[in-house]
N, C-alpha and C. Protein backbone atom coordinates (compact mmCIF):
# COMPACT_ATOMS: atom_id res chain seq x y z
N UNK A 1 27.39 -13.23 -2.31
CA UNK A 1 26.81 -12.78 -1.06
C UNK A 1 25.63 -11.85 -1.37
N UNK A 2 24.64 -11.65 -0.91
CA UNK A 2 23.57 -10.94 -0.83
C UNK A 2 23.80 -9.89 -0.63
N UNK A 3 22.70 -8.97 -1.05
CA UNK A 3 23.04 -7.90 -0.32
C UNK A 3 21.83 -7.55 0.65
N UNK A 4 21.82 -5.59 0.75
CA UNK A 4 21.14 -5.56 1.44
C UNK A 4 19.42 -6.10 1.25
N UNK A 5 19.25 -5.90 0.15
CA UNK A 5 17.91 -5.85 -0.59
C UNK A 5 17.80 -7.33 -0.47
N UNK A 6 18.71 -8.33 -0.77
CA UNK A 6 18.36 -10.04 -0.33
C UNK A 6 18.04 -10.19 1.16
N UNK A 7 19.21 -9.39 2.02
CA UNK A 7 18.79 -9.49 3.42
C UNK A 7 17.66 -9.34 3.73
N UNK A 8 17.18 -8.54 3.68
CA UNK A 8 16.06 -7.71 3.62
C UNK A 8 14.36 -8.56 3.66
N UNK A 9 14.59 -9.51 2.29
CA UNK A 9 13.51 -10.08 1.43
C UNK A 9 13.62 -11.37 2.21
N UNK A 10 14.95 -11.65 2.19
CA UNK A 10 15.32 -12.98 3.69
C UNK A 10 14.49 -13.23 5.33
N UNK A 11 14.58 -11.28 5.69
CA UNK A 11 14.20 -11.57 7.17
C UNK A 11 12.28 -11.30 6.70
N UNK A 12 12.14 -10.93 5.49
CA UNK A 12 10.58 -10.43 5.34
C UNK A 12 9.63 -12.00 5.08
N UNK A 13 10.66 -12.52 4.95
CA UNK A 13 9.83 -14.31 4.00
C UNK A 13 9.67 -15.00 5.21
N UNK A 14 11.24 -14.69 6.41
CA UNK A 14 11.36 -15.70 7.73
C UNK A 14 9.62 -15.15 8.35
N UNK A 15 9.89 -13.77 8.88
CA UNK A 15 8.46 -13.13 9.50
C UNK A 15 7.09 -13.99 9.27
N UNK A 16 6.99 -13.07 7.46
CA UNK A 16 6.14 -13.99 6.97
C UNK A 16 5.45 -15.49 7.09
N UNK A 17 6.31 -15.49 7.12
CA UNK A 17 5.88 -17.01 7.39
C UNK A 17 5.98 -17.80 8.93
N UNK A 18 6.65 -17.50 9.83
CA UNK A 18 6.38 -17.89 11.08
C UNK A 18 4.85 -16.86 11.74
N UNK A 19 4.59 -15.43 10.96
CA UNK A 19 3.13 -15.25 11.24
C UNK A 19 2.01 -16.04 10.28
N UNK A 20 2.48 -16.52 9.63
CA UNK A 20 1.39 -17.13 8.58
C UNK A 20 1.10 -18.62 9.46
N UNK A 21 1.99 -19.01 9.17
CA UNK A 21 1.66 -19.87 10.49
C UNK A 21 1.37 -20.03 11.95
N UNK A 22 1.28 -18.99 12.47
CA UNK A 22 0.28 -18.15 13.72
C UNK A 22 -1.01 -18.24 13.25
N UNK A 23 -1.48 -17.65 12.24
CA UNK A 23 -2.60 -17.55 11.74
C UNK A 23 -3.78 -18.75 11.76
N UNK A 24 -3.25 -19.91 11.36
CA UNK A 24 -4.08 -21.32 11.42
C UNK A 24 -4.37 -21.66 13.18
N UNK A 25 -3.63 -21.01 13.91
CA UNK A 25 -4.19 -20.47 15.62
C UNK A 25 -5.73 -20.01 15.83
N UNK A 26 -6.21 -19.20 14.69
CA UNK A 26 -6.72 -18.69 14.82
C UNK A 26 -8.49 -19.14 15.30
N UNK A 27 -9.66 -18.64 16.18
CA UNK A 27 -10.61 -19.46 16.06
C UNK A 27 -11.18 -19.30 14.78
N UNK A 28 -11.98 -20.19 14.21
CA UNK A 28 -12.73 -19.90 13.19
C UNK A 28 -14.08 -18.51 13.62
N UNK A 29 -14.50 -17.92 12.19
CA UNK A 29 -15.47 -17.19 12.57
C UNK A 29 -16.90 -18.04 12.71
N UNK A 30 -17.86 -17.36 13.31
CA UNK A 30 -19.16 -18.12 14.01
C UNK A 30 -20.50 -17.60 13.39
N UNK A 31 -19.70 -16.02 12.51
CA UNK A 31 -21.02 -15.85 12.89
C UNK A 31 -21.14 -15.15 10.51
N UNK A 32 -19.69 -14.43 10.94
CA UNK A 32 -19.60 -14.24 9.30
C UNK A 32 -18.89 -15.11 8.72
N UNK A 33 -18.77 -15.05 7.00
CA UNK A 33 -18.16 -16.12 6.59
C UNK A 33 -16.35 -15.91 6.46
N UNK A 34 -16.05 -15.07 6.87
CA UNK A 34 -14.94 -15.01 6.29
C UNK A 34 -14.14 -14.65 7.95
N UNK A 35 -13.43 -15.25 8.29
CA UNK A 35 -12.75 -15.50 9.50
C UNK A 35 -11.76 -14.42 9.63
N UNK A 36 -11.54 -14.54 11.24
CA UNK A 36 -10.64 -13.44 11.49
C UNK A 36 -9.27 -13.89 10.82
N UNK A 37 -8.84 -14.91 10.57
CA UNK A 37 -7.26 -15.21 9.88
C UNK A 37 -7.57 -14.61 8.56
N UNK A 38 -8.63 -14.40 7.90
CA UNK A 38 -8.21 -13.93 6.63
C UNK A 38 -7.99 -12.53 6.20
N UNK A 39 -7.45 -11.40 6.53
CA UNK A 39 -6.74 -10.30 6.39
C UNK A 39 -5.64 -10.58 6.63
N UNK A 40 -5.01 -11.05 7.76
CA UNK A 40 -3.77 -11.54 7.78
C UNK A 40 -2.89 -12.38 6.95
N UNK A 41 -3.82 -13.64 6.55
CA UNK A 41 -3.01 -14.41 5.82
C UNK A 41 -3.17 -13.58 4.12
N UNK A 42 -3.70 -13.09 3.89
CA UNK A 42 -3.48 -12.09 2.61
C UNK A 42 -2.55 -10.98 2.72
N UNK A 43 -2.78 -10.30 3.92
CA UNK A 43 -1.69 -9.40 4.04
C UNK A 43 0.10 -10.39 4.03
N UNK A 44 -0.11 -11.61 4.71
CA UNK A 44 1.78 -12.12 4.41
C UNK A 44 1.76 -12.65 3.85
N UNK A 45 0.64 -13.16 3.32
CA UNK A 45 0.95 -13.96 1.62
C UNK A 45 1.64 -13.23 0.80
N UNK A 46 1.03 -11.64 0.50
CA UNK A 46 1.60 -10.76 -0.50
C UNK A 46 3.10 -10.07 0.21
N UNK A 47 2.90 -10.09 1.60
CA UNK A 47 4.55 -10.14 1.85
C UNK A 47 5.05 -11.26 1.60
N UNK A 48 5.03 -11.94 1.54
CA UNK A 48 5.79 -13.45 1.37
C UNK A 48 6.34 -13.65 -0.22
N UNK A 49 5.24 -13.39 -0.72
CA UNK A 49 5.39 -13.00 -2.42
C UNK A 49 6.55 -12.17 -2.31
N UNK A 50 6.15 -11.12 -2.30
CA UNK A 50 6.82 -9.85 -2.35
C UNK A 50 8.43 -10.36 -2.21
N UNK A 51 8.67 -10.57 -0.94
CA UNK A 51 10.07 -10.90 -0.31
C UNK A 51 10.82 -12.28 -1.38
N UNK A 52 10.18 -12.98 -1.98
CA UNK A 52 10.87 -13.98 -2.77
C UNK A 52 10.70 -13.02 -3.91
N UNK A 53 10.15 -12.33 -4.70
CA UNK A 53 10.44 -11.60 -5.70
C UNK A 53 11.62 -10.75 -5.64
N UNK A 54 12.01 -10.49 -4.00
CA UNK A 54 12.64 -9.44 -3.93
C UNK A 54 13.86 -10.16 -3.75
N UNK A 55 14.43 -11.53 -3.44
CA UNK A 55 15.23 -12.10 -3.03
C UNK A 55 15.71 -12.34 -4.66
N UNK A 56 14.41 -13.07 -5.40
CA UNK A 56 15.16 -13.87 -6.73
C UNK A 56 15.77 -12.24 -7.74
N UNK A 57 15.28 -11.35 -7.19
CA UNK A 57 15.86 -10.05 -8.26
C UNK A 57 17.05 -9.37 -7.52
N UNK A 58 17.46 -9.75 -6.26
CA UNK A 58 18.87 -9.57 -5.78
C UNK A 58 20.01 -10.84 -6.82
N UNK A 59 19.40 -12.01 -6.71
CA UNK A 59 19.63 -12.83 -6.87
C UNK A 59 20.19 -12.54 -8.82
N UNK A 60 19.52 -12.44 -9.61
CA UNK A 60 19.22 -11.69 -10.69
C UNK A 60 20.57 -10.42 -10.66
N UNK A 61 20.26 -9.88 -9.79
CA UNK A 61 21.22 -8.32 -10.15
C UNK A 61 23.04 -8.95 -9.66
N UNK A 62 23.10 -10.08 -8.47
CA UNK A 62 24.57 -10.17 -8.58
C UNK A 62 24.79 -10.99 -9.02
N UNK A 63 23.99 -12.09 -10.25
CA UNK A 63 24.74 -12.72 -11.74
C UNK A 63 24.99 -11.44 -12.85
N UNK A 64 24.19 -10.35 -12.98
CA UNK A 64 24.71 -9.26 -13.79
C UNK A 64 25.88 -8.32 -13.41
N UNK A 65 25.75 -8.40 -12.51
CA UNK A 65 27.02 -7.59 -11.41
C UNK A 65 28.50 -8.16 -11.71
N UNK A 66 28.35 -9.34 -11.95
CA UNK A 66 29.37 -10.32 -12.29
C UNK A 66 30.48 -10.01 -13.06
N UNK A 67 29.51 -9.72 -14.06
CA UNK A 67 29.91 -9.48 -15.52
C UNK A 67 30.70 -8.26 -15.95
N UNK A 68 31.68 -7.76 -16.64
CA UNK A 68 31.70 -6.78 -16.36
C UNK A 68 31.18 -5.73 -16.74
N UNK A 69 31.09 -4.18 -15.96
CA UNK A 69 29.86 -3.50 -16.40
C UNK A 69 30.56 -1.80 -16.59
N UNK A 70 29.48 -1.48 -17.12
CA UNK A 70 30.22 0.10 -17.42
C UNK A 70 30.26 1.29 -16.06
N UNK A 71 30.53 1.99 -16.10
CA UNK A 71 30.52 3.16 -14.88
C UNK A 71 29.20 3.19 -14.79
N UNK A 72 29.39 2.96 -13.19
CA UNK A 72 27.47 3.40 -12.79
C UNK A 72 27.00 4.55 -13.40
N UNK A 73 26.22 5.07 -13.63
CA UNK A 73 25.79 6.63 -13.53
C UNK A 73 25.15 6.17 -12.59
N UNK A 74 24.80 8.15 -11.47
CA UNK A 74 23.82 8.59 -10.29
C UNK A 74 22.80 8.98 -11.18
N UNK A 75 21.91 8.62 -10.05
CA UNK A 75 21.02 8.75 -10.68
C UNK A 75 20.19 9.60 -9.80
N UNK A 76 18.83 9.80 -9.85
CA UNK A 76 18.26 11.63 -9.21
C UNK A 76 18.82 10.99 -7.94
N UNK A 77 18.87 12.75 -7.01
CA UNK A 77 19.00 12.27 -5.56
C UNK A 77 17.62 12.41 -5.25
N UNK A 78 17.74 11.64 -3.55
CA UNK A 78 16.52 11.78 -3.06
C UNK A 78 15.78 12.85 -2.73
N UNK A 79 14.69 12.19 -2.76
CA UNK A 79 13.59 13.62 -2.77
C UNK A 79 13.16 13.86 -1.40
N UNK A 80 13.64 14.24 -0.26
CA UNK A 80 13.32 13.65 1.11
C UNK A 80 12.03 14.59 1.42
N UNK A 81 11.56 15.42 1.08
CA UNK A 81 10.79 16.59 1.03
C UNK A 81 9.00 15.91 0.41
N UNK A 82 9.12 14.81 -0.48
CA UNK A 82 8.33 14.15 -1.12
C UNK A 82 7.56 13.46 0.00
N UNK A 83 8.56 12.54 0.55
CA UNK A 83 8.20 11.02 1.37
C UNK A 83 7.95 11.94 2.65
N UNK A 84 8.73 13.27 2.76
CA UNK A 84 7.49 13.95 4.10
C UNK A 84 6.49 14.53 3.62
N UNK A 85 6.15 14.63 2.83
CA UNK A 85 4.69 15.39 2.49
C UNK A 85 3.67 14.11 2.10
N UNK A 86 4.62 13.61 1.83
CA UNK A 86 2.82 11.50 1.90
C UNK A 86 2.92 11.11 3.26
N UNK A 87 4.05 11.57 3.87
CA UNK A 87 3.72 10.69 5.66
C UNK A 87 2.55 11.98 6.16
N UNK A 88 2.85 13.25 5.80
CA UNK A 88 2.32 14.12 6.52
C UNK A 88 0.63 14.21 5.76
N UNK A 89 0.64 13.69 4.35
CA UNK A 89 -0.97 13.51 4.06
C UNK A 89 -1.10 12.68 4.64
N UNK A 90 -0.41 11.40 4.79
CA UNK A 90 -1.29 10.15 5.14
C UNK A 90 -1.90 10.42 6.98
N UNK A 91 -1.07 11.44 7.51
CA UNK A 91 -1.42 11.51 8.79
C UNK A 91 -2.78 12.33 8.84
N UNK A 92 -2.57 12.91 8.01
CA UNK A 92 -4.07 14.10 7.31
C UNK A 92 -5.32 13.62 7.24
N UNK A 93 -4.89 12.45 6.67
CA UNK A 93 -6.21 11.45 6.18
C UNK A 93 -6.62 10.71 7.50
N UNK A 94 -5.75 10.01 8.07
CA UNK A 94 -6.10 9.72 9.05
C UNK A 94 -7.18 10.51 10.32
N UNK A 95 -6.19 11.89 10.64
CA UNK A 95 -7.22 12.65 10.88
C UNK A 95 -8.82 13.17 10.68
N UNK A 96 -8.62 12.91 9.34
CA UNK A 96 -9.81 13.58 8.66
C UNK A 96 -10.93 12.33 8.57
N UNK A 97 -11.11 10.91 8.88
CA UNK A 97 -11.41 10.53 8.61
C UNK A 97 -12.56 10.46 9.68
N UNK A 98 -12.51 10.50 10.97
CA UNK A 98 -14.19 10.71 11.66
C UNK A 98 -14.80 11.69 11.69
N UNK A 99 -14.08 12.94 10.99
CA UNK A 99 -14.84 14.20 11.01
C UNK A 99 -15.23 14.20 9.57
N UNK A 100 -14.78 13.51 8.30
CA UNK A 100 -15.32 13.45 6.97
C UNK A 100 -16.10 12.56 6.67
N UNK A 101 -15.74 11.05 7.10
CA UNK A 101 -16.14 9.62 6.81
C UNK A 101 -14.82 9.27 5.59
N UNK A 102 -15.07 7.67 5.49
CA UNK A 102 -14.22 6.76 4.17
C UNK A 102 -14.55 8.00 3.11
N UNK A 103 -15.43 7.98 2.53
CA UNK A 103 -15.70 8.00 1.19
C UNK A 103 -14.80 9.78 0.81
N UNK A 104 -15.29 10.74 1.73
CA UNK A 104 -14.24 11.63 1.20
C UNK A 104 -13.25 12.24 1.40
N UNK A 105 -12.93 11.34 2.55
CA UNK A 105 -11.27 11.65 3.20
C UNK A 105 -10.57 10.63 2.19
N UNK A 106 -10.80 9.35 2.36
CA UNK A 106 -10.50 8.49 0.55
C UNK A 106 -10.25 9.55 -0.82
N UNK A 107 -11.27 10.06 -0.86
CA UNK A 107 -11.21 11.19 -2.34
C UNK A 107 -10.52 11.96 -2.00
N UNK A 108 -10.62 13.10 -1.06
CA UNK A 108 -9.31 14.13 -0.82
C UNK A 108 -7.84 13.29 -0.74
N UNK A 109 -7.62 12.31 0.02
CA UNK A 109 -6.08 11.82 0.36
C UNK A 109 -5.65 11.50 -1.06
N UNK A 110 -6.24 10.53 -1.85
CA UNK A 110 -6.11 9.87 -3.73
C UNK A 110 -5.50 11.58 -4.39
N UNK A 111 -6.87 12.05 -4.61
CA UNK A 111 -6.40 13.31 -4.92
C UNK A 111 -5.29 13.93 -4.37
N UNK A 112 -5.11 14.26 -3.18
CA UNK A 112 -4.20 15.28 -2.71
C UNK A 112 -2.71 14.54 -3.07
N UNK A 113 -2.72 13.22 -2.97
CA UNK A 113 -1.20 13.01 -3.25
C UNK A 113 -0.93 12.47 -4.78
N UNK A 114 -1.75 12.30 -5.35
CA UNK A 114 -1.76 12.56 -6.60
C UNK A 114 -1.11 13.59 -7.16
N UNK A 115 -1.55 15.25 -6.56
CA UNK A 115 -1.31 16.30 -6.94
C UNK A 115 0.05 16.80 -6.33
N UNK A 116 0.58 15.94 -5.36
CA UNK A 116 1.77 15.88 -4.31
C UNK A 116 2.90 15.56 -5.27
N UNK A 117 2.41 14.14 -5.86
CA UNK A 117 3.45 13.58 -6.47
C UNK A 117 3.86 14.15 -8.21
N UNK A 118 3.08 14.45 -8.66
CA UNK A 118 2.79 15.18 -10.14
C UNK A 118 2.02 16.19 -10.19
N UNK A 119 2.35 17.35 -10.51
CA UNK A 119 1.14 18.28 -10.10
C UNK A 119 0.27 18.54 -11.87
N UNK A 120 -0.86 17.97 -11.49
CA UNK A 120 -1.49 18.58 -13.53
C UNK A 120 -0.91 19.71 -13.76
N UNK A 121 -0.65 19.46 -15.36
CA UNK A 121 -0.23 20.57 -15.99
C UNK A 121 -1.63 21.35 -16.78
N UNK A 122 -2.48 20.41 -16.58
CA UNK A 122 -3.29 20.94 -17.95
C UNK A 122 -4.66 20.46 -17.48
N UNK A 123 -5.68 20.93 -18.07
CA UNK A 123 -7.45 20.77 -17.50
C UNK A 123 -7.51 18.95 -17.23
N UNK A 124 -7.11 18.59 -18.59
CA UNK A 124 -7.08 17.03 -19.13
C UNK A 124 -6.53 16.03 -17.43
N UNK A 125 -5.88 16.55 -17.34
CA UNK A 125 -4.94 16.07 -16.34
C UNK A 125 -5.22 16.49 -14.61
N UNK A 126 -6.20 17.51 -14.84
CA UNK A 126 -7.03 17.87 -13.57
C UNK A 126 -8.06 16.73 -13.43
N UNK A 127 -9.00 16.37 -14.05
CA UNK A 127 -10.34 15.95 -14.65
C UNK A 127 -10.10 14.02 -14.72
N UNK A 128 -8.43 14.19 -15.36
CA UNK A 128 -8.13 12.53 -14.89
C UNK A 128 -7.74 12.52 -13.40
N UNK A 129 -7.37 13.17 -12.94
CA UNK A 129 -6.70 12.72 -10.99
C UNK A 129 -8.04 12.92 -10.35
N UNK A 130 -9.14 13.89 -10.67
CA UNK A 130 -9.95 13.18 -9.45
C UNK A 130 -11.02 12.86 -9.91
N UNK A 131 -11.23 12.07 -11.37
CA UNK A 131 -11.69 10.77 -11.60
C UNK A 131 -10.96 9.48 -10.98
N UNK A 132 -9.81 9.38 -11.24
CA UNK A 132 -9.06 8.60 -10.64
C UNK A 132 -9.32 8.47 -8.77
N UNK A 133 -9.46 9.89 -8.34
CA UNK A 133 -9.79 9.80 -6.84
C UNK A 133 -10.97 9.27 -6.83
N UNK A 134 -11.99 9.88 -7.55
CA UNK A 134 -13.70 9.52 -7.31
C UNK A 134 -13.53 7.74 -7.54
N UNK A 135 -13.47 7.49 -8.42
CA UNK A 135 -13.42 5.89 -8.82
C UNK A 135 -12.39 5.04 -7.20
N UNK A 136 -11.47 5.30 -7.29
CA UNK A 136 -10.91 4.75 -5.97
C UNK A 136 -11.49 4.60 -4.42
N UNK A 137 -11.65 5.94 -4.50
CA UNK A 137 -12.88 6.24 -3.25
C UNK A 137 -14.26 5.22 -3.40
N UNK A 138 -14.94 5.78 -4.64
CA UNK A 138 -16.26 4.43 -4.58
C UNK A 138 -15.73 3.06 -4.71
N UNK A 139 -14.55 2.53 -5.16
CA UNK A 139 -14.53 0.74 -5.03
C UNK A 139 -14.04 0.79 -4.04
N UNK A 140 -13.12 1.29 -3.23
CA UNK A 140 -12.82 0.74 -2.13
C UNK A 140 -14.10 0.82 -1.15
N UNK A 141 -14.76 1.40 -1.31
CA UNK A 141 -15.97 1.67 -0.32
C UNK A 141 -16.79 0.63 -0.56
N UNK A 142 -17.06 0.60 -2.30
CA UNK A 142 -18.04 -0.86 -2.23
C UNK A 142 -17.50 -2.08 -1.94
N UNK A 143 -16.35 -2.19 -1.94
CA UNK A 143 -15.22 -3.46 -1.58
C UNK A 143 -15.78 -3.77 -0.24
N UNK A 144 -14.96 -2.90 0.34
CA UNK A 144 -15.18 -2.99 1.86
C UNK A 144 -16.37 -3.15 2.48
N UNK A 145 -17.57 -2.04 2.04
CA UNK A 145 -18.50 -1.97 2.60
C UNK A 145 -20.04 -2.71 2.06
N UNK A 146 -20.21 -3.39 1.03
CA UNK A 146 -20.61 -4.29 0.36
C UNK A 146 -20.16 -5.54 0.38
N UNK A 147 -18.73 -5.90 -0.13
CA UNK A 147 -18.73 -6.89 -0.70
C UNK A 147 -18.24 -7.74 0.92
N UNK A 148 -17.15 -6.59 1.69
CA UNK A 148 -16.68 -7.50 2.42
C UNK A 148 -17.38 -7.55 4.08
N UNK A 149 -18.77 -6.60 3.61
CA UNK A 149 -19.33 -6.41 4.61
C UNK A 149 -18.76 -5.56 5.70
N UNK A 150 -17.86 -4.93 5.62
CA UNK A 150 -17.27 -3.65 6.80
C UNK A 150 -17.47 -2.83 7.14
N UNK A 151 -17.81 -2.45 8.60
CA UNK A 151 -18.18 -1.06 8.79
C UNK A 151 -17.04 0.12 8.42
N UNK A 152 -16.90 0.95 7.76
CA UNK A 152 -16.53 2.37 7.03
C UNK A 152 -16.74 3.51 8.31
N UNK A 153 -15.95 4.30 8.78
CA UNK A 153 -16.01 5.24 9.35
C UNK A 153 -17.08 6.85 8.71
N UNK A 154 -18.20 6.64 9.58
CA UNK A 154 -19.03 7.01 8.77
C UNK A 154 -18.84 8.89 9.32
N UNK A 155 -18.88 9.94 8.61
CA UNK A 155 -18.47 11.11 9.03
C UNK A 155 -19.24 12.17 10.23
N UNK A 156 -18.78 12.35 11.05
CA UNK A 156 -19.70 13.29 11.91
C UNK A 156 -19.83 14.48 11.33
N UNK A 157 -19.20 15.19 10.28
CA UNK A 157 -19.45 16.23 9.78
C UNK A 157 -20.16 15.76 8.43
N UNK A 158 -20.28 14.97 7.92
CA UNK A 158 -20.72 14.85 6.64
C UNK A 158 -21.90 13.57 6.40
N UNK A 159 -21.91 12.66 7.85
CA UNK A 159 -22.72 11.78 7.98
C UNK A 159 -22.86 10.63 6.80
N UNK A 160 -21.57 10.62 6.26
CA UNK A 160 -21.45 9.73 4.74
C UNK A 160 -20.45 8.95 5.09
């Protein structure tokens, strides 16, 4: 029997795919090349993926389960204090984003939960997280705003 994590990957593949097939509904675009179905069908493709990865590794864990196995160990408890401080950046970012623009509400949010989740110990480790922010911030910007042609929320305070 499955468990929850098969259930789970079960009702995410059904979704998936009865919206994926919504999608071919869609009109074609007229005027750019890349149509309104295509964010969508990338976004449940990679759910669709996702959910059979997640099904065949339920699938995977109760042939090992089978077998017999040693005393679980616990393992850390949850960190519930964590997953509210990324809902409460991500709401941050959100905010911040017509009064900053993409490019450095992108760099502050990368950074800030970067420093959320691991805090640097050392210069080395300052100097990599917001390279890591700077670099993230500029491809997603040229992604979006180059390659895929998108307008970027451009900042009223920073006009960038």
């Amino acid at each position: 029997m499955l468990s929850r994590d098969g259930i789970s990957g079960l009702v995410c593949l059904a979704i998936s795919a009865v919206l994926l097939t919504q999608t071919f509904g869609l009109p074609p675009a007229t005027v750019i090349p890349i149509g309104p179905a295509f964010y969508p069908r990338v976004v449940l493709s990679i759910l669709g993926l996702l959910s059979v990865i997640l099904i065949v590794l339920d699938f995977r864990a109760m042939r090992t389960a089978s077998a017999p196995a040693a005393a679980p160990t616990a393992g850390p408890p949850p960190n519930y204090r964590l997953v509210l401080a990324t809902f409460i950046e991500f709401g941050l970012y959100i905010l911040l984003l017509p009064p900053l623009g993409f490019r450095i509400a992108t760099f502050l949010f990368v950074l800030s939960l970067q420093v959320t989740l691991e805090w640097p110990r050392s210069t080395k480790r300052w100097l990599l997280a917001i390279a890591v922010a700077a670099a993230t911030s500029l491809i997603c910007y040229l992604v979006f705003q180059d390659y895929l042609s998108l307008l970027l929320p451009r900042g009223t305070w920073s006009n960038m």
